[in-house]
Protein backbone atom coordinates (compact mmCIF):
# COMPACT_ATOMS: atom_id res chain seq x y z
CA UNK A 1 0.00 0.00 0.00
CA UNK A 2 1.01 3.14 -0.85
CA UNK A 3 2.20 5.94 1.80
CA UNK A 4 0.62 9.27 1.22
CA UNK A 5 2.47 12.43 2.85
CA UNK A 6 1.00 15.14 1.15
CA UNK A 7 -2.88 15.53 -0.82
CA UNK A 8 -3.69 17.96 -3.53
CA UNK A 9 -7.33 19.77 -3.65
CA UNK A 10 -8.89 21.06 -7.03
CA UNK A 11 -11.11 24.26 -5.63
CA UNK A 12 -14.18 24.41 -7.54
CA UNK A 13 -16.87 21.67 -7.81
CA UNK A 14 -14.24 20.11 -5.31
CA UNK A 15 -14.11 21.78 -2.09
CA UNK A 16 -16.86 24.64 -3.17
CA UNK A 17 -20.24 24.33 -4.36
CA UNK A 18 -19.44 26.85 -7.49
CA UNK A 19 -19.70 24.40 -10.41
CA UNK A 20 -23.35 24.87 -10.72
CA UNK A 21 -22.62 28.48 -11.08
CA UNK A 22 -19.98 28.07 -13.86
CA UNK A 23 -22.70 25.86 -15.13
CA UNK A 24 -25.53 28.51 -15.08
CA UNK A 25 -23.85 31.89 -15.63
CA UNK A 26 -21.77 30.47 -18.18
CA UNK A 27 -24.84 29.90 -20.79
CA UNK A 28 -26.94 33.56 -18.85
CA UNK A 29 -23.40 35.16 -20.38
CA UNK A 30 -23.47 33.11 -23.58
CA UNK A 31 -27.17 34.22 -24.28
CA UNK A 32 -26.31 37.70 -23.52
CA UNK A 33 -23.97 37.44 -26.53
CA UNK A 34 -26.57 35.52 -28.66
CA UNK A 35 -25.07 32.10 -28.46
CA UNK A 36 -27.22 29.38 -27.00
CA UNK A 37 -24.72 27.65 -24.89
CA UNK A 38 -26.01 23.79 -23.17
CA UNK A 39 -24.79 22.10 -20.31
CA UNK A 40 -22.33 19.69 -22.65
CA UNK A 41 -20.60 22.52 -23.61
CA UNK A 42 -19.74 23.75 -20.33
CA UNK A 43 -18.90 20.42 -18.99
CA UNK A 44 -16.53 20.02 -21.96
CA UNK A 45 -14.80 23.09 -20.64
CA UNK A 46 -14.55 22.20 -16.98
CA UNK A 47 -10.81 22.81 -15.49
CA UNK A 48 -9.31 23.35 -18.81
CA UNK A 49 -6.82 25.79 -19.54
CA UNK A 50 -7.53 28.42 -20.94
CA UNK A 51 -5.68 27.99 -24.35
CA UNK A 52 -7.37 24.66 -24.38
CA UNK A 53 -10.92 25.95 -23.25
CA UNK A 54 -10.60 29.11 -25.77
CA UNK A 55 -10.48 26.77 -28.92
CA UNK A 56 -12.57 24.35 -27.40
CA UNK A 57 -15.59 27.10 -27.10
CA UNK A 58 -14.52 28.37 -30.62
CA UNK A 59 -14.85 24.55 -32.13
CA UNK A 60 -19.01 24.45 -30.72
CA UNK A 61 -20.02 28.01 -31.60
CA UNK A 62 -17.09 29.23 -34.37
CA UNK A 63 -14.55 31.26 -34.41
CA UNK A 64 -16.28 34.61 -34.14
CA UNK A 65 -17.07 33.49 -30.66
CA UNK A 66 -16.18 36.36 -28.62
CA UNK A 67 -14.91 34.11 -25.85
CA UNK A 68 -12.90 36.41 -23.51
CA UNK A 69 -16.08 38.71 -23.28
CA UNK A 70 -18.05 35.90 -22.53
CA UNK A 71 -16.17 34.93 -19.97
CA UNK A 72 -16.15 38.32 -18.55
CA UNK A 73 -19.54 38.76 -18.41
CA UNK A 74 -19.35 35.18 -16.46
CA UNK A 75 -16.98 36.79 -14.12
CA UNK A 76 -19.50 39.36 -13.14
CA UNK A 77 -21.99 37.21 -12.91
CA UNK A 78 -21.05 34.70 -10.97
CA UNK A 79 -18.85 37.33 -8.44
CA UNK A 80 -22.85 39.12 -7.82
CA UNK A 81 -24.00 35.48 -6.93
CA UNK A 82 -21.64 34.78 -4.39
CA UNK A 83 -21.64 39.01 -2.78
CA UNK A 84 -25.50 38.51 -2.51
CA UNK A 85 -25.51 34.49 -1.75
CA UNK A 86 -21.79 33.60 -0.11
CA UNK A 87 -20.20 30.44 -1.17
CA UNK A 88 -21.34 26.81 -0.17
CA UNK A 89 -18.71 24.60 1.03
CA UNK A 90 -18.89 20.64 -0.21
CA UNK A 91 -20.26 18.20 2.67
CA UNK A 92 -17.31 16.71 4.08
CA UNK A 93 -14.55 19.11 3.39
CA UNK A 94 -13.46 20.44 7.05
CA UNK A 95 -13.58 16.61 8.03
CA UNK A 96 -11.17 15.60 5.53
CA UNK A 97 -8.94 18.78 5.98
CA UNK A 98 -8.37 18.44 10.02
CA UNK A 99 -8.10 14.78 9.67
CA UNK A 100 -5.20 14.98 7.62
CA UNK A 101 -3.86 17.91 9.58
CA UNK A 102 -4.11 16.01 12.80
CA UNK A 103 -2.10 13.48 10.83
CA UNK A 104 0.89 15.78 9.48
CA UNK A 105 0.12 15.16 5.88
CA UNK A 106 1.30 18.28 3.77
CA UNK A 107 -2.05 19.90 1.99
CA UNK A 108 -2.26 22.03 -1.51
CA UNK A 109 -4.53 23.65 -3.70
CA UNK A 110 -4.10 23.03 -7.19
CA UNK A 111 -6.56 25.38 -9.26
CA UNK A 112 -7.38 26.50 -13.19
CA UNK A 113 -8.88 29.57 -10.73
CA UNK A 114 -6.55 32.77 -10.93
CA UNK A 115 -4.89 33.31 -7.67
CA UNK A 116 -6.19 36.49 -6.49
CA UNK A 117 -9.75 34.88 -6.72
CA UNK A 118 -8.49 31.80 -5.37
CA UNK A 119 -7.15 33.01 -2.23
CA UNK A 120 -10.18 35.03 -1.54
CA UNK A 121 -12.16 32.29 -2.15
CA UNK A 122 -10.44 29.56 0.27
CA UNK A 123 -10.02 32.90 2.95
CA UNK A 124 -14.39 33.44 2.26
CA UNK A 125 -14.91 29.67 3.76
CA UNK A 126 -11.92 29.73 6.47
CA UNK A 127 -10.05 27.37 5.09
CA UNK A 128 -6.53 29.44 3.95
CA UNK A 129 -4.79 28.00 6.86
CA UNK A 130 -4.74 24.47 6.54
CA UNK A 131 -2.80 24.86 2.79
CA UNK A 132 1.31 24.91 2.84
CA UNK A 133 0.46 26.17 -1.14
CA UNK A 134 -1.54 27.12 -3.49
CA UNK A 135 -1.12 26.64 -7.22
CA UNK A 136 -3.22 28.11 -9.94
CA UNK A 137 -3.85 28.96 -13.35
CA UNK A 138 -2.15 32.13 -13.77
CA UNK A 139 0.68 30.69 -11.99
CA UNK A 140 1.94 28.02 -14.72
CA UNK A 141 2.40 27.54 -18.29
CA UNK A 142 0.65 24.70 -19.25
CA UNK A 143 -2.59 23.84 -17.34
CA UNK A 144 -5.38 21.04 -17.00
CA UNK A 145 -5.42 18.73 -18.26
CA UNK A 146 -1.31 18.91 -18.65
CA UNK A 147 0.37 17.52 -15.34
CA UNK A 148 2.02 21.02 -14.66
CA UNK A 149 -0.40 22.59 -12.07
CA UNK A 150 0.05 19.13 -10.06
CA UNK A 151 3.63 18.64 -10.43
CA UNK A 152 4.04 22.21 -9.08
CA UNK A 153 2.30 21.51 -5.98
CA UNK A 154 3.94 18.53 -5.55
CA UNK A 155 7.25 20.04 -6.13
CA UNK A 156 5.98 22.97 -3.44
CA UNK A 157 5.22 20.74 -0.30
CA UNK A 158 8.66 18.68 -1.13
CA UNK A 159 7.17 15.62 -1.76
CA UNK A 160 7.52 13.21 -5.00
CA UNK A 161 3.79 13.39 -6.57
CA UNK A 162 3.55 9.58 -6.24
CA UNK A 163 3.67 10.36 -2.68
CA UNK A 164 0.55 12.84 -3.17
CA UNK A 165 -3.62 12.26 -2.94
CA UNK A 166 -4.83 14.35 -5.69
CA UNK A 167 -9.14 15.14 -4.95
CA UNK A 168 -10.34 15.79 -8.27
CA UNK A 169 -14.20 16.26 -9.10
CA UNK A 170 -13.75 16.16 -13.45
CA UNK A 171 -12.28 14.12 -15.64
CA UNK A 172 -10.04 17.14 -16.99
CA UNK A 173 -8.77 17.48 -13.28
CA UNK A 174 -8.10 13.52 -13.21
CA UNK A 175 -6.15 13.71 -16.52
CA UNK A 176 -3.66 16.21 -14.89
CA UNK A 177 -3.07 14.46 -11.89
CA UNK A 178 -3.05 10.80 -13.10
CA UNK A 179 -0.41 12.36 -15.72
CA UNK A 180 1.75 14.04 -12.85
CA UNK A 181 1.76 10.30 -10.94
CA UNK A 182 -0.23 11.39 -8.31
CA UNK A 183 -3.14 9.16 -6.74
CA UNK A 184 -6.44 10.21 -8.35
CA UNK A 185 -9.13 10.76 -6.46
CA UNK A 186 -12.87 11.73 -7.64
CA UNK A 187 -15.31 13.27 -6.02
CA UNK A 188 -17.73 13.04 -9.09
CA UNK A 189 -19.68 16.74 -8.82
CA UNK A 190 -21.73 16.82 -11.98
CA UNK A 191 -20.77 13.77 -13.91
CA UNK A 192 -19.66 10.51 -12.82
CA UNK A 193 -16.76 9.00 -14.35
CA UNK A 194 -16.41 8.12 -17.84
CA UNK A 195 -14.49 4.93 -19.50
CA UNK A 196 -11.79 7.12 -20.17
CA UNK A 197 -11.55 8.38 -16.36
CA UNK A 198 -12.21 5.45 -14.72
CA UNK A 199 -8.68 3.46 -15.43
CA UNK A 200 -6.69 6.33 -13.96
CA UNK A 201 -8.51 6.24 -10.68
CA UNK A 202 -7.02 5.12 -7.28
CA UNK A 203 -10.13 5.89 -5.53
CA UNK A 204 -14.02 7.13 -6.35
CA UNK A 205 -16.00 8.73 -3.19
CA UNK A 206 -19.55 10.35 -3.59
CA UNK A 207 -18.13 13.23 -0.51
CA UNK A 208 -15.39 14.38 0.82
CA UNK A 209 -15.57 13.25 4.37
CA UNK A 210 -15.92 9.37 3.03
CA UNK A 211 -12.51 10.08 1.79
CA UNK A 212 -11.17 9.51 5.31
CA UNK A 213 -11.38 5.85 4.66
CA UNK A 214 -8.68 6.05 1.72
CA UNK A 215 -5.70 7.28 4.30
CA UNK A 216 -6.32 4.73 6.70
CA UNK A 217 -2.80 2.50 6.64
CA UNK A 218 -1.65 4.95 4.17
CA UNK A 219 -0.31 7.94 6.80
């Protein structure tokens, strides 16, 4: 069995309940544009880098897609939700984090989210202090589903990634950190896994907090 010293947390859809919004404002801000974005489209999207999700969006709706306004308007959206509504944490997430604390594994953030909005994000739900780092988009080259963000972390708590839980909730997410050597983890959010996801997975939980059970003779 494998020892784990460190685990690696995708943010949204993961930890926070903000993949529904991606889901919802990203068609409202589509529409507003006069594109009729569905919910396959912004699934296909989920976690990607952006020069992967720009062409990606350009392939469904053409290349006149105005795709940085889009996701702009998005932006806006989505930052009025969560000023009038806050931001709901996924069941089981403190559980996971102070168990692993209380057992001295090493914890990061790996996230397609720019850091600014990152960190304000993880301070909004109290949970900045249990991370030794946190990687994101704007911080690498080459981002999900490339290995990059998760080798970074990796490389940031000191550890070798095979020595590294990665908590993934999309198959993009999965990709990176299967790729980097880490041991996948799902937490499916809006999809369960697909054949292509399901060979690269150590572990499948439907919450966080049933996680627990993966660490134990692992730490």
């Amino acid at each position: 069995m494998d020892i784990i010293k460190g685990a690696i947390f995708d943010m949204d859809g993961l930890m926070v309940d903000t993949e529904k919004l991606y889901l919802r404002y990203w068609k409202e801000a589509a529409a507003d544009f006069g594109y009729e974005m569905k919910n396959e489209h912004v699934y296909a999207i989920r976690s990607l880098a952006r020069k992967y999700s720009i062409p990606r969006l350009k392939s469904f709706f053409g290349e006149d897609f105005p795709t940085e306004d889009v996701r702009k308007r998005r932006t806006e959206l989505i930052n009025a939700h969560i000023e009038k509504y806050g931001i709901d944490v996924k069941k089981g997430l403190f559980r996971l984090l102070d168990f692993l604390k209380a057992h001295g594994i090493k914890l990061a953030v790996a996230t397609a989210t720019p850091r600014e909005r990152a960190l304000n994000c993880l301070e909004k739900i109290g949970a900045r202090q249990y991370f030794d780092a946190v990687i994101c988009g704007d911080m690498i080259t080459n981002g999900k589903p490339d290995p990059d963000i998760y080798l970074t972390a990796a490389h940031e708590l000191g550890l070798p990634p095979e020595q590294c839980a990665a908590f993934e909730d999309s198959p993009n997410g999965i990709r990176a950190a299967h790729s980097a050597g880490c041991q996948a983890i799902m937490i499916p959010d809006m999809t369960p896994p697909d054949e292509e996801t399901a060979p690269l997975l150590s572990a499948v939980y439907d919450d966080l907090s049933q996680a627990v059970s993966y660490f134990e003779g692992r730490v």
